[in-house]
Protein backbone atom coordinates (compact mmCIF):
# COMPACT_ATOMS: atom_id res chain seq x y z
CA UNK A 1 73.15 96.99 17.26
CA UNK A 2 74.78 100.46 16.81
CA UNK A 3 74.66 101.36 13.34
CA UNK A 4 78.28 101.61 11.37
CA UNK A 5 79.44 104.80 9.95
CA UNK A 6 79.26 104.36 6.35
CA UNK A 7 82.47 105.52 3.83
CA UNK A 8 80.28 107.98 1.75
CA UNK A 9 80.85 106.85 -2.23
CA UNK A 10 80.64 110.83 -3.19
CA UNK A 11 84.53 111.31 -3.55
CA UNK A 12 86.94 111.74 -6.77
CA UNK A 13 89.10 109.17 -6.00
CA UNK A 14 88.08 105.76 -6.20
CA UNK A 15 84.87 104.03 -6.11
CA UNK A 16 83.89 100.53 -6.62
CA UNK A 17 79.58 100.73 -6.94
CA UNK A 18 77.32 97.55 -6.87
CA UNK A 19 80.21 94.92 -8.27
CA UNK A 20 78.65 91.36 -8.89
CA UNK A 21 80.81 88.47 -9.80
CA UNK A 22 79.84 84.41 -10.32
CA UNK A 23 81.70 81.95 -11.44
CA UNK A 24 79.40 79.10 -12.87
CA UNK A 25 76.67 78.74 -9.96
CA UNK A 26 78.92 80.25 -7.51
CA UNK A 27 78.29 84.18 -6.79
CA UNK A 28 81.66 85.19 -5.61
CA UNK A 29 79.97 88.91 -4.88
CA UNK A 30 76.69 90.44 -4.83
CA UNK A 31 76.48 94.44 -5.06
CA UNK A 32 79.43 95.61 -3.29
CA UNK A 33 79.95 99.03 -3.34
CA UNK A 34 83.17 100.73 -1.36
CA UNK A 35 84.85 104.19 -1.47
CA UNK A 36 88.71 105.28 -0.93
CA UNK A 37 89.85 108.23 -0.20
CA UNK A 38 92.71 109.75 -1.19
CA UNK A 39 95.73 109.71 1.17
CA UNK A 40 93.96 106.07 3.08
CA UNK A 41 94.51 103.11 4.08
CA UNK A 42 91.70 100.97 3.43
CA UNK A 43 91.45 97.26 4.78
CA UNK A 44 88.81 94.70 3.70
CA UNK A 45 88.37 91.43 5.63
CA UNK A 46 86.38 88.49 6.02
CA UNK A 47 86.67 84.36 6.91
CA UNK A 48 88.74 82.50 3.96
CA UNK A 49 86.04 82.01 0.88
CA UNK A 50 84.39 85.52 1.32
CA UNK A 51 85.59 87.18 -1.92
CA UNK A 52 88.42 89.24 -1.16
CA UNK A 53 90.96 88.46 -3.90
CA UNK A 54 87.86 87.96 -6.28
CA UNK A 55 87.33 91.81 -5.75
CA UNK A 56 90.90 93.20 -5.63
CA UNK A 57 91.33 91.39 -8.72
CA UNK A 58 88.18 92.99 -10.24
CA UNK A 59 90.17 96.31 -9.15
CA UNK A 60 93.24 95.41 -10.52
CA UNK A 61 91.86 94.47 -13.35
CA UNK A 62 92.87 90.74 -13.46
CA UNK A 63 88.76 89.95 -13.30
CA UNK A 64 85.94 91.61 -15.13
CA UNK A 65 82.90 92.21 -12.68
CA UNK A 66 79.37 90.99 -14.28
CA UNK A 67 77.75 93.85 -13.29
CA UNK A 68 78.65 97.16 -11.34
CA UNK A 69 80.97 100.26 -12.46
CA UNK A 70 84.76 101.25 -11.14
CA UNK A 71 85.87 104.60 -11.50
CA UNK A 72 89.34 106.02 -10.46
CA UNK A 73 90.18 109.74 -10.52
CA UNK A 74 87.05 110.42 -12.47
CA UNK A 75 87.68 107.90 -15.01
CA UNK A 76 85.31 104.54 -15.74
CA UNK A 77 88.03 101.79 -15.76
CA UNK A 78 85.52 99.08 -15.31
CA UNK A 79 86.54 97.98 -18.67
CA UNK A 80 90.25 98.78 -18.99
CA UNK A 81 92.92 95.87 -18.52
CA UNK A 82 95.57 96.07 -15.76
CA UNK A 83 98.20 98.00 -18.17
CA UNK A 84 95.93 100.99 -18.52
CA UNK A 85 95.13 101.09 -15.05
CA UNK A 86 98.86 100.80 -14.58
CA UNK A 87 99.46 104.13 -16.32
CA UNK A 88 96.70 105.59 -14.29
CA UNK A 89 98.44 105.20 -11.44
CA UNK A 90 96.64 101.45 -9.72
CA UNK A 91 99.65 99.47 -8.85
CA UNK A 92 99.45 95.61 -7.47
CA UNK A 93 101.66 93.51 -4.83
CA UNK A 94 100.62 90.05 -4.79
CA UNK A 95 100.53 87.66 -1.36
CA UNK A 96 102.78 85.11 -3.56
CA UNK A 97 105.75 87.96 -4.74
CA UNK A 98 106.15 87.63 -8.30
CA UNK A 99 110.03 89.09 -8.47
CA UNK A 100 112.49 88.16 -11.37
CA UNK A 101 114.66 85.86 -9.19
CA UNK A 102 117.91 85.59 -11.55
CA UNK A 103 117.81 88.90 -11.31
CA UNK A 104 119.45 91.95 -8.84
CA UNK A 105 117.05 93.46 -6.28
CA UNK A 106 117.86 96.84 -8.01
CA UNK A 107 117.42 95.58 -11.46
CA UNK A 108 113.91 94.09 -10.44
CA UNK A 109 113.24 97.72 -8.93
CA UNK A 110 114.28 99.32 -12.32
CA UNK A 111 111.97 96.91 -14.35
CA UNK A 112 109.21 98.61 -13.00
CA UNK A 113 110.61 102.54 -14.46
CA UNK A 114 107.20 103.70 -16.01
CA UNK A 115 106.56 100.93 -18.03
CA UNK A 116 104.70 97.81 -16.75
CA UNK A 117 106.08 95.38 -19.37
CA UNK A 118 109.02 93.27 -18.08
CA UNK A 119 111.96 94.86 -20.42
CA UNK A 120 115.03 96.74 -18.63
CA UNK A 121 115.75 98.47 -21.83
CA UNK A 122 112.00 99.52 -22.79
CA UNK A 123 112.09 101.22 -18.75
CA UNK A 124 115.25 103.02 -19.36
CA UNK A 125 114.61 104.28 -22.90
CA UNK A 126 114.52 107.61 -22.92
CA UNK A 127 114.95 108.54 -19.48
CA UNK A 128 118.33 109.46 -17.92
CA UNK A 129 119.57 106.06 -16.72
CA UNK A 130 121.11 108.33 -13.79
CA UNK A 131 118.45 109.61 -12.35
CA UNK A 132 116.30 105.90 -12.17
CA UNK A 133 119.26 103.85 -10.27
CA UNK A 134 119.35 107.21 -7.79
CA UNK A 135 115.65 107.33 -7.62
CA UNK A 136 115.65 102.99 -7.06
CA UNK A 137 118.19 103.41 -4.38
CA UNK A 138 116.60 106.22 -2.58
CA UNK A 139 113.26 103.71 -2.74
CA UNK A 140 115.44 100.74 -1.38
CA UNK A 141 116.34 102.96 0.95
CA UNK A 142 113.07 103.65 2.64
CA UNK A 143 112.49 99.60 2.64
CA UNK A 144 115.90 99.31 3.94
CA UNK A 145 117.02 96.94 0.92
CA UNK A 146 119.62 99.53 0.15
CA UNK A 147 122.44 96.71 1.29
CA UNK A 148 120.94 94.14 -0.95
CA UNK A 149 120.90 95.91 -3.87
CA UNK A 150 123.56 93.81 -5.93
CA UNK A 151 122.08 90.52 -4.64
CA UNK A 152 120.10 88.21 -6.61
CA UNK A 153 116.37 88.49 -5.82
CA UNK A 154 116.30 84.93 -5.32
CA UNK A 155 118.70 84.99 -2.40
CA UNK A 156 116.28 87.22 -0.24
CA UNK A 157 114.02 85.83 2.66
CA UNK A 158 109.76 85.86 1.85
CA UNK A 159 109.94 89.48 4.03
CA UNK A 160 112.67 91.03 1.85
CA UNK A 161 110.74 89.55 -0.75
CA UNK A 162 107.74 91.07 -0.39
CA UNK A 163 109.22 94.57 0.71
CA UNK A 164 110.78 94.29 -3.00
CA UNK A 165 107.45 94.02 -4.53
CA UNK A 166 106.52 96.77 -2.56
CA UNK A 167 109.34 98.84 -3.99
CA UNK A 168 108.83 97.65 -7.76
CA UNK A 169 105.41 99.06 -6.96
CA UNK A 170 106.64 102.85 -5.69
CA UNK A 171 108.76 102.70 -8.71
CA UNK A 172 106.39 103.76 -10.79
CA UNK A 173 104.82 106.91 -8.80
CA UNK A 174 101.60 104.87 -7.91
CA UNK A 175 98.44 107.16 -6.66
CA UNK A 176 96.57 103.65 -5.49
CA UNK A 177 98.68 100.30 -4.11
CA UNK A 178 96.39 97.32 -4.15
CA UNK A 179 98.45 94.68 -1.13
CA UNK A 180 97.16 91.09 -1.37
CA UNK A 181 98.17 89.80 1.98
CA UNK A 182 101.22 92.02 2.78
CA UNK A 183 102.10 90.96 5.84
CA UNK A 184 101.36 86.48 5.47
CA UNK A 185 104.05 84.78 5.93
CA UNK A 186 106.34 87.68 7.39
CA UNK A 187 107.47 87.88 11.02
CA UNK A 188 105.95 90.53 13.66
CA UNK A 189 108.28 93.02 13.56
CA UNK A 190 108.93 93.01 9.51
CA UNK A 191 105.02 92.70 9.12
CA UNK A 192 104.77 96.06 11.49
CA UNK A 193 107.57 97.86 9.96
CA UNK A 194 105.37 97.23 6.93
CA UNK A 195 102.54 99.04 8.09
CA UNK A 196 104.17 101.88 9.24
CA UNK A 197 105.84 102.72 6.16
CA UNK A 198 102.34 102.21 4.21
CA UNK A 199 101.36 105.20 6.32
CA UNK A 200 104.31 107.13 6.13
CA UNK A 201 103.37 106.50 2.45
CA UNK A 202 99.54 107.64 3.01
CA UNK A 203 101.03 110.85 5.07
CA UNK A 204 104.30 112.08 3.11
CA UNK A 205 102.98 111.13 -0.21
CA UNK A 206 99.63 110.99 0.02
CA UNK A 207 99.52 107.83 -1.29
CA UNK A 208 96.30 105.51 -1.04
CA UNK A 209 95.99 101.40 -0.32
CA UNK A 210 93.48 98.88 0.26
CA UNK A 211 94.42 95.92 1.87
CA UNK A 212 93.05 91.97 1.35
CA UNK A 213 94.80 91.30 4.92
CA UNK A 214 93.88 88.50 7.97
CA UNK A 215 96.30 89.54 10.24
CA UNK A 216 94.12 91.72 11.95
CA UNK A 217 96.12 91.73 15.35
CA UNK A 218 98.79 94.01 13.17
CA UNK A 219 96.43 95.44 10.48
CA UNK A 220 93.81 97.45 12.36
CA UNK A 221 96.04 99.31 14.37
CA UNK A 222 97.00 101.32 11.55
CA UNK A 223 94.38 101.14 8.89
CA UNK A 224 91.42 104.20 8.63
CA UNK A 225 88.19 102.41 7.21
CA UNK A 226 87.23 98.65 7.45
CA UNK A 227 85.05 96.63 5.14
CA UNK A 228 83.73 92.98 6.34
CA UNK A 229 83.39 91.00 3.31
CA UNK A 230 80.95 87.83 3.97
CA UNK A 231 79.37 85.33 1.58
CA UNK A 232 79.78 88.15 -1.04
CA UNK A 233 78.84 90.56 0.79
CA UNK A 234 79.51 93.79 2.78
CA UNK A 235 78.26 93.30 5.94
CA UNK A 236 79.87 95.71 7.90
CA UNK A 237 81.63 99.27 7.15
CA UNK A 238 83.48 101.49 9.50
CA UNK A 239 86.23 102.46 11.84
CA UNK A 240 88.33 99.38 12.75
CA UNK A 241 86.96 100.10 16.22
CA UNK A 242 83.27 99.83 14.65
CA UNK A 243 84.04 96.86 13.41
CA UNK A 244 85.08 94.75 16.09
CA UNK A 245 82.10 95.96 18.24
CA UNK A 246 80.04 94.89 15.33
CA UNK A 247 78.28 91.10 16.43
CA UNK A 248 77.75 90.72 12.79
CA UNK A 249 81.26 90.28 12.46
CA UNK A 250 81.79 88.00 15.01
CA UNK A 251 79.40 85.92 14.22
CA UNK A 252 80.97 85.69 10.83
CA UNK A 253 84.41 84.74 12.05
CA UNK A 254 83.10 82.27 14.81
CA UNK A 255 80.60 80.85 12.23
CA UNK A 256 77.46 80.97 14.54
């Protein structure tokens, strides 16, 4: 078997080393280590049970790893809740969208002005109240939501819905998006739209995400480095085109 290029785990950026996580008797994961660059889009997959959400919540801060360190930007964040690593600049999308549905599409973008905490008036304190509704528009904009902006959150389809996280999520100048799923439950064309504004994101901005994703048909034509998360495990690393020649990973998927 050819041997994977490996993501070197000597940038500045962000760098998850030797994480280990159980729950009771159950090791979720067992010494992963993984590296993102700057300006990337990162995609980790795996067959259902291999402990992808267990590890972007350990990122996002939702989980504390057992063992292991997290650093982001040159800071240790291994300890820090999600709020701190909010103001660092780690934002989340979920695969279930967690929007305020009684409210507007551009008042659930504004919620998310610099302050994690759900409070319209603690997001526009201080800050011209201007400049935030132009700078949510132009950001609705880019997710062409612009035309919903008035409508109830509520009202929009799961796509829209997710897009909107996606938007909450720019709205506060993000250096890392963590995407749970981005594109389950969303049609073809939405779910590729999607992934070519991530990297419009990655190029323009230089914006970084890692993806928890299993639609790899749509995923890995647009993503830079893989990860193949198994029983815990990384057992494969590299270019999505390393990957799929990699028998290790078939033989995970087909369960051989």
């Amino acid at each position: 078997m050819r041997e994977p290029k490996s993501m070197k785990l000597d940038n500045n950026f962000f760098i998850a080393k030797n994480i280990s996580k159980s729950f009771g008797g159950l090791q979720a994961l067992h010494k992963v280590s993984l590296s993102i660059p700057e300006a990337s889009l990162t995609l980790m997959i795996g067959p259902n049970g291999s402990g992808k959400t267990t590890f972007l919540q350990i990122i996002s801060g939702i989980l504390k790893p057992d063992d292991g360190r997290l650093v982001f930007k040159d800071h240790d964040i291994t300890s820090l809740p999600p709020n701190l690593r909010f103001t660092l600049g780690i934002a989340s999308t979920f695969q279930i969208p967690r929007v305020f549905p009684s409210l507007s599409v551009l008042e659930n973008v504004l919620m998310a002005a610099g302050d994690p905490t759900p409070n319209p008036m603690r997001a526009l304190w201080g800050v011209d109240e201007h400049e935030l509704i132009e700078k949510a528009f132009n950001i609705l904009k880019l997710l062409s939501l612009d035309h919903l902006w008035n409508k109830p959150a509520s009202t929009l389809s799961g796509g829209q819905m997710k897009l909107l996280e996606l938007a909450r999520s720019l709205m506060s100048d993000p250096k890392l998006l963590l995407l749970d799923e981005p594109l389950a439950g969303v049609n073809p064309a939405l779910a590729s739209r999607i992934m070519k504004f991530l990297t419009e994101l990655k190029s323009c901005r230089g914006i970084a995400a890692f993806l928890v994703e299993h639609r790899l048909d749509l995923a890995l034509k647009h993503v830079d480095f893989v990860y193949v998360l198994h029983h815990g495990r990384v057992i494969s690393q590299g270019s999505p085109d390393d990957v799929l020649e990699d028998p290790l990973v078939a033989k995970a998927y087909l369960g051989e």
